[in-house]
Protein backbone atom coordinates (compact mmCIF):
# COMPACT_ATOMS: atom_id res chain seq x y z
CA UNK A 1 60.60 71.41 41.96
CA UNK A 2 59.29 69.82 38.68
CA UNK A 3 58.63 73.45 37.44
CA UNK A 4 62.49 74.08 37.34
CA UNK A 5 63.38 70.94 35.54
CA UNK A 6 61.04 72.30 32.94
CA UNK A 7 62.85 75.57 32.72
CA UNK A 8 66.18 73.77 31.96
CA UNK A 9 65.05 71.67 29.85
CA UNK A 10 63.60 74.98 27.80
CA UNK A 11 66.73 76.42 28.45
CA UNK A 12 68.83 73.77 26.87
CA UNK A 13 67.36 74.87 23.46
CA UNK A 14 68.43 77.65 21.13
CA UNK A 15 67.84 81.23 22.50
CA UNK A 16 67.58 84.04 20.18
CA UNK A 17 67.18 87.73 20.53
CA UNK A 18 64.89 89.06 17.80
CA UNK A 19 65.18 92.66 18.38
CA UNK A 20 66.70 95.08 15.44
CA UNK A 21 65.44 97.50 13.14
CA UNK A 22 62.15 97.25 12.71
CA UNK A 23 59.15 96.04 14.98
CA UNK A 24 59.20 91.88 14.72
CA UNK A 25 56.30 90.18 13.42
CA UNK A 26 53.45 89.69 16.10
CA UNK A 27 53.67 86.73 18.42
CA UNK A 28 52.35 83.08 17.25
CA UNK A 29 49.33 81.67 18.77
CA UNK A 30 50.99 78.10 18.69
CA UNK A 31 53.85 79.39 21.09
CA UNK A 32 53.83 80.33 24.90
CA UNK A 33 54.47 83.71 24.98
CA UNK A 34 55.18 85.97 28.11
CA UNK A 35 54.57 89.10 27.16
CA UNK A 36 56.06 92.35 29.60
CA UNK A 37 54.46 95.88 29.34
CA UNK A 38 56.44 98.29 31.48
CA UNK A 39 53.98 100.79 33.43
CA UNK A 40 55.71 103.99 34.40
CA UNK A 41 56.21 105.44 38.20
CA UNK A 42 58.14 107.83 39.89
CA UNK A 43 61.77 105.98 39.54
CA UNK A 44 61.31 105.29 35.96
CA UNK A 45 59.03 107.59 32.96
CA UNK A 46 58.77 109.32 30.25
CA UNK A 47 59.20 113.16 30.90
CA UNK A 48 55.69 115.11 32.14
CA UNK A 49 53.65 111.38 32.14
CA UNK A 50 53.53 110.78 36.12
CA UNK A 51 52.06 113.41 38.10
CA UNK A 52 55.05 114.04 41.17
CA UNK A 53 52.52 114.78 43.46
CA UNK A 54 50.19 111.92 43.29
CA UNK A 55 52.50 109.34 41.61
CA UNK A 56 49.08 109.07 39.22
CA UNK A 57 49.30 109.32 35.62
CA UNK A 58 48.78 112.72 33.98
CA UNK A 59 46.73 113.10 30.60
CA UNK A 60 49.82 112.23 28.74
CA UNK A 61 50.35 109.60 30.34
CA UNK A 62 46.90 107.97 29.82
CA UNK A 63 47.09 109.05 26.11
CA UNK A 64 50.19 107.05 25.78
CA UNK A 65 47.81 104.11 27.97
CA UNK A 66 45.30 104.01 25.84
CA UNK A 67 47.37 103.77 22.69
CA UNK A 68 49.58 101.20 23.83
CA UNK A 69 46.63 99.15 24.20
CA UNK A 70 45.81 98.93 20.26
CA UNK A 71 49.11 98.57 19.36
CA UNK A 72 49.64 95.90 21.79
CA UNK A 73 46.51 94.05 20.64
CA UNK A 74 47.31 94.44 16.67
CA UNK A 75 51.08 94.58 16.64
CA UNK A 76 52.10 92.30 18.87
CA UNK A 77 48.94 89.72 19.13
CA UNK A 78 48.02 89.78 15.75
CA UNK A 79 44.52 90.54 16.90
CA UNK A 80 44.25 87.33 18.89
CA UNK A 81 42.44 86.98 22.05
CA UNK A 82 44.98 86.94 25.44
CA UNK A 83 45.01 84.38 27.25
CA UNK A 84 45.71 85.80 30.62
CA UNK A 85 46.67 89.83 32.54
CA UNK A 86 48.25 89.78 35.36
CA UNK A 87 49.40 93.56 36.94
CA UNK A 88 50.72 94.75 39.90
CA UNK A 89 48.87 95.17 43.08
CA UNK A 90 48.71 98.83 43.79
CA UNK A 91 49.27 99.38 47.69
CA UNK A 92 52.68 96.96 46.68
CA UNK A 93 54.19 99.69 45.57
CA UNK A 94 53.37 102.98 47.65
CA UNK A 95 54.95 105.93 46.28
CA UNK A 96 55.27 110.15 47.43
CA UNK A 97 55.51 110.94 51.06
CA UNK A 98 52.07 110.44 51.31
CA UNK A 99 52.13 106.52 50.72
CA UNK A 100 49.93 106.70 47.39
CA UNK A 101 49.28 103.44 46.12
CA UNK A 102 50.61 102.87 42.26
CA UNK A 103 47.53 102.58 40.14
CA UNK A 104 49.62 103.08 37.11
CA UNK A 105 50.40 99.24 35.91
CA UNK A 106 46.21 98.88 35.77
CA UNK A 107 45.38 101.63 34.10
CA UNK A 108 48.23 101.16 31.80
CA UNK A 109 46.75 97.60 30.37
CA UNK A 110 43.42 98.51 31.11
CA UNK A 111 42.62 99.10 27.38
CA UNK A 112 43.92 96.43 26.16
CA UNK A 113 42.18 94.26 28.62
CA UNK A 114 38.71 95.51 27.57
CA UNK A 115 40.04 94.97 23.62
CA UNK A 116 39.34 90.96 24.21
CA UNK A 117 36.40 89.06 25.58
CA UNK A 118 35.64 86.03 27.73
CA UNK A 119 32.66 84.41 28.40
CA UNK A 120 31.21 83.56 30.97
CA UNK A 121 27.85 82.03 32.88
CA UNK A 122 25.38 84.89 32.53
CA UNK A 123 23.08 83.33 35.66
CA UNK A 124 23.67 81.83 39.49
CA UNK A 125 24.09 78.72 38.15
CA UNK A 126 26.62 78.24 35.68
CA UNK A 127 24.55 78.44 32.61
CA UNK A 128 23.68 80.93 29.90
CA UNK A 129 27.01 81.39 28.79
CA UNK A 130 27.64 85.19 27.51
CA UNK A 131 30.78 86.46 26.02
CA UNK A 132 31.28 90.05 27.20
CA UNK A 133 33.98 92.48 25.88
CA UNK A 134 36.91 92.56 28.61
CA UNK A 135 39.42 90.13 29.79
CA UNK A 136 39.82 90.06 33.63
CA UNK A 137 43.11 91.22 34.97
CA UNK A 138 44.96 89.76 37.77
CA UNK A 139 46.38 91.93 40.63
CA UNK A 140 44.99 90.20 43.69
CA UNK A 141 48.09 88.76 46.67
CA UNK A 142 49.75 85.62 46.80
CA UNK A 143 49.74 84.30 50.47
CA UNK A 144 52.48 86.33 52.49
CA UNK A 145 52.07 89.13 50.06
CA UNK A 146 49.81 91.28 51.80
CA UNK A 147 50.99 94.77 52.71
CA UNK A 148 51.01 96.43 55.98
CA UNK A 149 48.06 98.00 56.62
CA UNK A 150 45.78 96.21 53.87
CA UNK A 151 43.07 93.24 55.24
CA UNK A 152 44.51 89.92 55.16
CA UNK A 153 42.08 88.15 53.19
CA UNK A 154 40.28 85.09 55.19
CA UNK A 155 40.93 83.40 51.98
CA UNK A 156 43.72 83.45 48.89
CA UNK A 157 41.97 83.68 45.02
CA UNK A 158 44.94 81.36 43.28
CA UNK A 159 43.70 81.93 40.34
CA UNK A 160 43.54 85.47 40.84
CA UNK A 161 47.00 86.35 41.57
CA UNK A 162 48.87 89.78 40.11
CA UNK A 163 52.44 90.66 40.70
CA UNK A 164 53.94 92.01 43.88
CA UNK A 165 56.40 95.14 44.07
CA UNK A 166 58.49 93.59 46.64
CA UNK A 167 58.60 89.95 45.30
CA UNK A 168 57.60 88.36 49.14
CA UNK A 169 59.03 85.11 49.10
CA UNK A 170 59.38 85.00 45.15
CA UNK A 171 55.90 85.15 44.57
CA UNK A 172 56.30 86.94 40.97
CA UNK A 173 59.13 83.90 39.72
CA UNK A 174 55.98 81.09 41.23
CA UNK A 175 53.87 82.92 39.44
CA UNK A 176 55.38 82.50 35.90
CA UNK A 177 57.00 79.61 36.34
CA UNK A 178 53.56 78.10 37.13
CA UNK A 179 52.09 79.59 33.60
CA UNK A 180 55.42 77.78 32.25
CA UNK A 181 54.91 74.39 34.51
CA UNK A 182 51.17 74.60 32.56
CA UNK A 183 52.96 75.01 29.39
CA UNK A 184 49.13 75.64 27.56
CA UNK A 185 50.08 78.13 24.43
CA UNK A 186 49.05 81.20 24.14
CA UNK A 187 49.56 85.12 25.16
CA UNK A 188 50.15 85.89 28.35
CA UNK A 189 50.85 89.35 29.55
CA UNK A 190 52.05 91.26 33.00
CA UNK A 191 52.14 95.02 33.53
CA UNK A 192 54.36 96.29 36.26
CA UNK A 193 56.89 99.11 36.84
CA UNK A 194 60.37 98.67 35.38
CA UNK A 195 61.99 97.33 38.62
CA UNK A 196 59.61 94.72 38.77
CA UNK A 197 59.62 93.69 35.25
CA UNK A 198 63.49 93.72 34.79
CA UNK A 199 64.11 91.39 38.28
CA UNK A 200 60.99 89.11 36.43
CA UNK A 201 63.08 88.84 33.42
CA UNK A 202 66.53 88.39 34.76
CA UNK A 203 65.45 85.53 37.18
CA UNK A 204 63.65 84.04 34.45
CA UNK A 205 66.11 83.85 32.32
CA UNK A 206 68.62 82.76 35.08
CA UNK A 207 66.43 79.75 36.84
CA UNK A 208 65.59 78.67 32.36
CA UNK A 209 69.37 78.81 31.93
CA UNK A 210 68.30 80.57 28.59
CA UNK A 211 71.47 82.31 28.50
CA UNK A 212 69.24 85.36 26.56
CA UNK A 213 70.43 89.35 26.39
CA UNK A 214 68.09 90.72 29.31
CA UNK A 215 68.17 94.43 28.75
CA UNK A 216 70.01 96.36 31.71
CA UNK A 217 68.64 99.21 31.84
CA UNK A 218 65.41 101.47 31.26
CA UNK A 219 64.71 102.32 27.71
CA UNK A 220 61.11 103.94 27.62
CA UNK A 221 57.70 103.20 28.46
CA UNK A 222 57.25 102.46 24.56
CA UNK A 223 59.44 99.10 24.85
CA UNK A 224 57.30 95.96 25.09
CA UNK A 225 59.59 92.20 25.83
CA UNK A 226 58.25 89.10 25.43
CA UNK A 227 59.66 85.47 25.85
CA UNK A 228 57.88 83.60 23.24
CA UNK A 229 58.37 79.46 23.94
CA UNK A 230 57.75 77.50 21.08
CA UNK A 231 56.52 73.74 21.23
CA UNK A 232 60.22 72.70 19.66
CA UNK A 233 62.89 74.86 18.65
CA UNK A 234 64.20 78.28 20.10
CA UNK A 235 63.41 80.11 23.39
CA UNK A 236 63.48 83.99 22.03
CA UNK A 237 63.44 87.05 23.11
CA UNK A 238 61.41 89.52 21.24
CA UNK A 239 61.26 93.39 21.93
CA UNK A 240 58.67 96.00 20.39
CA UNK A 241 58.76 99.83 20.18
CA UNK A 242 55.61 101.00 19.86
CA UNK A 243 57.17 104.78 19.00
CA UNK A 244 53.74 106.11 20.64
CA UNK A 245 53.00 109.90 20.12
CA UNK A 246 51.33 110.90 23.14
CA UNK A 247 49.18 113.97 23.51
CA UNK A 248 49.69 116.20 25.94
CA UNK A 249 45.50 117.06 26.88
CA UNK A 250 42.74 114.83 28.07
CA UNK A 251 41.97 112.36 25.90
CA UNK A 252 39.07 112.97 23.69
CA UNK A 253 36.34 109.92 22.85
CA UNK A 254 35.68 109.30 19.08
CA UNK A 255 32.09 110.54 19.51
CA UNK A 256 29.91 112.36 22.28
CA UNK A 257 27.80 110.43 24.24
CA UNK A 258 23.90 110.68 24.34
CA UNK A 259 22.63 111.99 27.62
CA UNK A 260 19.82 111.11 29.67
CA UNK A 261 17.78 112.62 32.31
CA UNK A 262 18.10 112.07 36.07
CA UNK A 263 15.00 109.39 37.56
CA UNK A 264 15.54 110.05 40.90
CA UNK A 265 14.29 106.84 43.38
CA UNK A 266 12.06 107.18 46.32
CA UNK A 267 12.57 108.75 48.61
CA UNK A 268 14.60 110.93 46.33
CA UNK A 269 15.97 112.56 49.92
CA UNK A 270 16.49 111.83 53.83
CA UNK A 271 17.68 114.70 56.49
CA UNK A 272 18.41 112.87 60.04
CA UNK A 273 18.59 115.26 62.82
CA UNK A 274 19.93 114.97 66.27
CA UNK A 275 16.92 115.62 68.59
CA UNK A 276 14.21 114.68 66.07
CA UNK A 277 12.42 111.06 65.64
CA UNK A 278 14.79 109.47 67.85
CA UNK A 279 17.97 110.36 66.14
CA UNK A 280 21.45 110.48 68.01
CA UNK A 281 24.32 111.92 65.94
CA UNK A 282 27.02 109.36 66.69
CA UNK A 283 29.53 110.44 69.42
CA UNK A 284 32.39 109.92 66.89
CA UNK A 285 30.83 111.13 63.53
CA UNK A 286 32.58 113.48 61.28
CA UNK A 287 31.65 117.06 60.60
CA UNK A 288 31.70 119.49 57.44
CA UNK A 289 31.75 116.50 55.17
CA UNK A 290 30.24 115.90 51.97
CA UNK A 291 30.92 112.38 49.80
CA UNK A 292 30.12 111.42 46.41
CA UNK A 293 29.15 107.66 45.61
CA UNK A 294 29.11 106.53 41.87
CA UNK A 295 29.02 103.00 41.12
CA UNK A 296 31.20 101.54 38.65
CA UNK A 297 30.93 101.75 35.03
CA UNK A 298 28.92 99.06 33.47
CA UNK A 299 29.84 95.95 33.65
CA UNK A 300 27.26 93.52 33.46
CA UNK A 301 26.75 92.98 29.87
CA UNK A 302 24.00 90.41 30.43
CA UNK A 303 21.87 88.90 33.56
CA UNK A 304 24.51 88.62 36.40
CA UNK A 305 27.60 88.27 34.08
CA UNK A 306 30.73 89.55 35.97
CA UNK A 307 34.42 89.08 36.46
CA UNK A 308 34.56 92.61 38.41
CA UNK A 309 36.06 94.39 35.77
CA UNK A 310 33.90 96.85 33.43
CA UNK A 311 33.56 95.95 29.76
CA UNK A 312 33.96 98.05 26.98
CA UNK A 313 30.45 99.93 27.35
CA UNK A 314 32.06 101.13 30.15
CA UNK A 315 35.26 102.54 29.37
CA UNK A 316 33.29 105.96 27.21
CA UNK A 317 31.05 106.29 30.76
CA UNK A 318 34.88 106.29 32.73
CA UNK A 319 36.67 108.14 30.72
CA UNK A 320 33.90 110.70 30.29
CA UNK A 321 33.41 111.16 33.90
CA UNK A 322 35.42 114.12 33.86
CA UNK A 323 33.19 115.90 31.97
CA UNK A 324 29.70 114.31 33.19
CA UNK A 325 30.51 115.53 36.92
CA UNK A 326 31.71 118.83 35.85
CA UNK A 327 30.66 121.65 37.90
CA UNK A 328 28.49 118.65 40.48
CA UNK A 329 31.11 118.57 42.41
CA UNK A 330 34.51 119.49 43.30
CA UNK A 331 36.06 116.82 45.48
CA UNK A 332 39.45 116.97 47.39
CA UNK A 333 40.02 113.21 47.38
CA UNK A 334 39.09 110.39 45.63
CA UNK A 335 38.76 107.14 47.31
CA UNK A 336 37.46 103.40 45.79
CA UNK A 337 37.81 99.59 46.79
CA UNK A 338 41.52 98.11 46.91
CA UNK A 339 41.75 96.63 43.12
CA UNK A 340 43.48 93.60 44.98
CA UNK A 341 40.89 92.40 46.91
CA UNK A 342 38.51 90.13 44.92
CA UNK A 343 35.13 88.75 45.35
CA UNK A 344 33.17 86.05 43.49
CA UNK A 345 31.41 86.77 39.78
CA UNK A 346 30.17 84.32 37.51
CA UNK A 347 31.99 81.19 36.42
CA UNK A 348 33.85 80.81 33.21
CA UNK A 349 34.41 77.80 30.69
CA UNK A 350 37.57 76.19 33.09
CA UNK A 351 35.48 77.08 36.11
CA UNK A 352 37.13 80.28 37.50
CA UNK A 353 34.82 82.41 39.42
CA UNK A 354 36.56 84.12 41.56
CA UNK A 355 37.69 87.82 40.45
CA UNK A 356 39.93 90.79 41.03
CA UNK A 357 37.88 93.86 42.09
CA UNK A 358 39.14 96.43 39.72
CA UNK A 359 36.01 98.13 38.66
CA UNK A 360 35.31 100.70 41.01
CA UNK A 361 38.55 102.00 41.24
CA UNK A 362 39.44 102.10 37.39
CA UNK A 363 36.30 103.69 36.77
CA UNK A 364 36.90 106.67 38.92
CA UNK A 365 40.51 107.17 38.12
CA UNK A 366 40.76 109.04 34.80
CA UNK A 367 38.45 111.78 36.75
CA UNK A 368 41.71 111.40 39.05
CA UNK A 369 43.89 112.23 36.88
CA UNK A 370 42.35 114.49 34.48
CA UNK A 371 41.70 116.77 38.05
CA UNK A 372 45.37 116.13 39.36
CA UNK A 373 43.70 114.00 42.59
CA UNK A 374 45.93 110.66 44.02
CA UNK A 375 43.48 107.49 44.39
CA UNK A 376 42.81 106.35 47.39
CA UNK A 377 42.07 102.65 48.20
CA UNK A 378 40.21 101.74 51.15
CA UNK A 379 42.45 99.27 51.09
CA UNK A 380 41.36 97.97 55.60
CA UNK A 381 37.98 97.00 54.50
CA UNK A 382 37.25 93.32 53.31
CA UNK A 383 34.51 92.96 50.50
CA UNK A 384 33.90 90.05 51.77
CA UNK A 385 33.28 90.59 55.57
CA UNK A 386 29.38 90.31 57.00
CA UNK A 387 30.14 93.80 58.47
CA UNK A 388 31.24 95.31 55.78
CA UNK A 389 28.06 98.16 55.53
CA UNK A 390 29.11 98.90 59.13
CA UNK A 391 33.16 98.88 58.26
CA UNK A 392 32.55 101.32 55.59
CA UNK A 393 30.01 103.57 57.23
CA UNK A 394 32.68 104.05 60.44
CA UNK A 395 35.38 104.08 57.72
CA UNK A 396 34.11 107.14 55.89
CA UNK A 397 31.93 108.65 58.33
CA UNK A 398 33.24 108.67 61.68
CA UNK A 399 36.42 109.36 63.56
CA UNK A 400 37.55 112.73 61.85
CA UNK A 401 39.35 111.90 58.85
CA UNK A 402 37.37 113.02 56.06
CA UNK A 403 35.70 115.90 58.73
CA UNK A 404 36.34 119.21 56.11
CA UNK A 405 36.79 116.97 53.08
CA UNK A 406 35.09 116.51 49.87
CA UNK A 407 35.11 113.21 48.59
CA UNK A 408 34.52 111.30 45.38
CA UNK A 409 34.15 107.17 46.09
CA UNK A 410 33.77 104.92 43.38
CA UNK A 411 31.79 101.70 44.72
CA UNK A 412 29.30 99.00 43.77
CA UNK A 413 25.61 99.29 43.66
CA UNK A 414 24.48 96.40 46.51
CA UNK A 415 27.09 97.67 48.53
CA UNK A 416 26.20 101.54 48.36
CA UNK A 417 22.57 100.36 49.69
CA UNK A 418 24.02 98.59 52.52
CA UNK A 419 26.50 101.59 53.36
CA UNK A 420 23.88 103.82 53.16
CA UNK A 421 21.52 101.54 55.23
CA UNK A 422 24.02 101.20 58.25
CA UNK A 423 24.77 104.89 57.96
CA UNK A 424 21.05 105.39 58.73
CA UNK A 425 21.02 102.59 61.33
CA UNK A 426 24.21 104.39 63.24
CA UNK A 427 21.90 107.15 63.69
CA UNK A 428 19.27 105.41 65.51
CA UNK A 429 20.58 103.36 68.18
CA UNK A 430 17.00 102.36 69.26
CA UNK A 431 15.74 101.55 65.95
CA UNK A 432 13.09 103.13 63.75
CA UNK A 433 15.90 104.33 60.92
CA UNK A 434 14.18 106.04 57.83
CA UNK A 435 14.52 103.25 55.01
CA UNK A 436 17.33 103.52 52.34
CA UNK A 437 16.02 103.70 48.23
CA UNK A 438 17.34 100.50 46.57
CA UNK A 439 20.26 101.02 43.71
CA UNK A 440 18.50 99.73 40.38
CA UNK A 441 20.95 97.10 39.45
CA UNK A 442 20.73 98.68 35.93
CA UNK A 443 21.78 101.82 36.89
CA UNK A 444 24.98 103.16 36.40
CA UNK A 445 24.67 106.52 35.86
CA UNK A 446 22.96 107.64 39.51
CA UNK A 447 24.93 109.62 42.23
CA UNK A 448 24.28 109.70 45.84
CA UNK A 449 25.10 112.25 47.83
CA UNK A 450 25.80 112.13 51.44
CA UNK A 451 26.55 115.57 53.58
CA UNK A 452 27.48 115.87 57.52
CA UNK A 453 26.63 119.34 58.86
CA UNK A 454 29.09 121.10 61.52
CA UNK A 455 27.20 119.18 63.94
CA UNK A 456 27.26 115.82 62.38
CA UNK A 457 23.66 115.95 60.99
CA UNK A 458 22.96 113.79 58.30
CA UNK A 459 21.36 114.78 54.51
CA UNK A 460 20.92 112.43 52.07
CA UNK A 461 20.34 113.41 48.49
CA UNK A 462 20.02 110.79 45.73
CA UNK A 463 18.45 112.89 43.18
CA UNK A 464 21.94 113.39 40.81
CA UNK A 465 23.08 111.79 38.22
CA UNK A 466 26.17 111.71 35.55
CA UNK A 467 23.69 111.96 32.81
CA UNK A 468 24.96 109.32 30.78
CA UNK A 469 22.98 106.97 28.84
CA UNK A 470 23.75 103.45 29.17
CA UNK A 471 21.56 102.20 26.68
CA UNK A 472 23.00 103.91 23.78
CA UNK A 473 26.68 103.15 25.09
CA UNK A 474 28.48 101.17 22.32
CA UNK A 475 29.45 97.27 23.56
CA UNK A 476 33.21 97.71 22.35
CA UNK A 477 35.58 100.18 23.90
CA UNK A 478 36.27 103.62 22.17
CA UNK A 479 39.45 103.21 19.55
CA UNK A 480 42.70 105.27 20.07
């Protein structure tokens, strides 16, 4: 228990609350500062910024997102890189009758996130360092965290953790109190929904003995707290009010983007027929359906960089993806990989390699919201499994559930060849499948197309595209 002799001990000094009037100065480097943004949900928002049916953000709400990440970054950091983001897992917290998973606390900090850098090893082997323009964020579980109905991983990422809507076994108190138990200065910020960050603070401030005026109640999505720890002297309290303006439309980037033509691989198509070459339409395959795969927005800056989050490059191809798949599809649903599970990237300076998956799923969900469609997380498959091609083929293929369904999944490149690869294989139980095209892996912009007839026959297309250029992308994120 030598963490909570160090709260006391921090608690024993002078505690101030430096909220009144105007916004405080921004935070000091030299201190350890906990920093809480409060991400809206259905309990607790600002009117018309959660959509009731989805428990997604609206376009107001992802205004207010986007410019709560620059003020966040100027007014309270001073412009100073953060040191670590840690947000809630999403199927923690399942809101609406239908269970949807709250992807509100990532998309929330997401800007902010890709408004820092890190570097990293930029080849297999722990050299070439790069520094790319994102900071990872946390939101992977803490052993005995897991949800029902989510994969228990074969392994915990410790260094990986995000915060848990239920708390399990106090998970979100061992979490800070092991930032504070570090006691390294610097900025270290957690986005969650009110309930979350209010128990956070109050048992905080209880197990430090800090003695410091916790605010009761719910005053905004604007409000920002942060318990800033000097090396001597007072514990404070320190609240910002971002008084943020938000729009009530889509959000609009700075500048168009330059568009590209479609390069379609080989084979640019496949039809599988039951009856013909050998083909057998799986007993158990779905019928009437048509899915969309786009891989993530870019995200590897340089060689194999990756902490499986997009960098700023990325964030004009996400949020334009509205507007780039415009009238190529209209999907139903929208479906990507649980942000919680993680897989391995490459290493950074204190040897972390290991990184939430939030990618995929943050690049598809402003087309969620600016259509009015929950995200779905496919939240039973692990990344990480040998059979996952197989896993995700049966997951989205067969069985009926997405039978009469248009879907829109957001994915990664390798693992869209191996989906589509086991797809093909399913279909010929005796061998001889047609081959799948490889996914370039500097492609972002391509969009495969996979359509099950009435009778479960099977029609590939891979000719589409978004028609954005990736080339002419800028490297930092579009300004709000």
């Amino acid at each position: 228990m030598a963490w909570r002799r160090d709260l006391i001990v921090l608690g024993l000094l002078a505690s101030c609350a430096c909220s009144s009037g105007s916004n405080p100065a921004p935070l000091s480097p030299d201190h350890l500062n906990l920093i809480f943004v409060v991400s809206e949900d259905l309990a607790f928002q600002a009117p018309g910024e959660i959509d009731p049916n989805t428990s997604n953000l609206t376009n107001q709400g992802l205004q207010r997102s986007l410019h709560l990440g620059t003020y966040l970054q100027q007014e309270v950091l001073a412009a100073n890189n953060v040191t670590g983001i840690y947000a809630l897992a999403p199927m923690t917290h399942l809101q609406t009758a239908q269970r949807y998973p709250d992807m509100v606390p990532l998309e929330t900090i997401q800007q902010f996130a890709l408004l820092n850098h890190i570097t990293l090893s930029s080849d297999l082997v722990g050299g070439t360092p790069y520094t790319g323009q994102n900071s990872p964020i946390y939101a992977s579980y803490a052993p005995g965290s897991v949800p029902d109905g989510v994969v228990v991983p074969a392994q915990y990422c410790p260094t990986c953790v995000g915060l848990d809507f239920a708390d399990q076994g106090g998970d979100n108190e061992a979490l800070v109190t092991g930032i504070l138990s570090a006691n390294v200065p610097g900025y270290y910020v957690f986005s969650a929904p009110w309930e979350t960050i209010s128990a956070l603070l109050t048992d905080i401030n209880r197990l430090g003995g800090y003695g410091l005026p916790i605010p009761k109640t719910y005053e905004g999505p604007d409000q920002i707290y942060a318990l800033s720890i000097a090396p001597t002297g007072p514990v404070a309290l320190v609240t910002y009010d971002a008084h943020l303006d938000a729009a009530s439309s889509y959000p609009a980037l700075p500048s168009p983007l330059v568009s590209r033509p479609c390069t379609p691989p080989t084979p640019s198509t496949i039809t599988v027929r039951g009856g013909v070459d050998g083909a057998v339409v799986p007993a158990t395959a779905n019928s009437n359906e048509t899915l969309y795969i786009v891989r993530h927005a870019e995200a590897h800056p340089q060689g194999y960089w990756s902490d499986n989050e997009y960098v700023g490059a990325g964030q004009w191809r996400a949020l334009d993806l509205p507007s780039a798949l415009r009238g190529k599809m209209t999907p139903d649903q929208v479906w990507s990989a649980d942000p919680a599970t993680f897989t391995v990237g490459t290493v950074s300076d204190s040897g972390e390699h290991y990184w939430s998956t939030l990618a995929p799923a943050l690049t598809v969900e402003p087309y969620a919201i600016a259509n009015g469609l929950p995200l779905n997380l496919a939240s039973s498959l692990d990344l990480t499994s040998p059979s996952l091609p197989r896993d995700t083929s049966d997951f989205f293929f067969t069985g009926g559930a997405f039978s009469n369904h248009t879907v829109l999944l957001g994915w990664m490149y390798v693992q869209t060849t191996q989906l589509i690869t086991a797809l093909l294989a399913s279909y010929f139980p005796n061998g001889g499948a047609p081959a799948a095209p490889v996914w370039s892996a500097t492609d972002y912009d391509s969009i495969w197309i996979v359509t099950l007839d009435a009778s479960g026959n099977l029609s590939l297309d891979f000719s589409e595209c978004e028609g954005i250029d990736s080339s002419s992308l800028p490297a930092t994120p579009p300004r709000f």
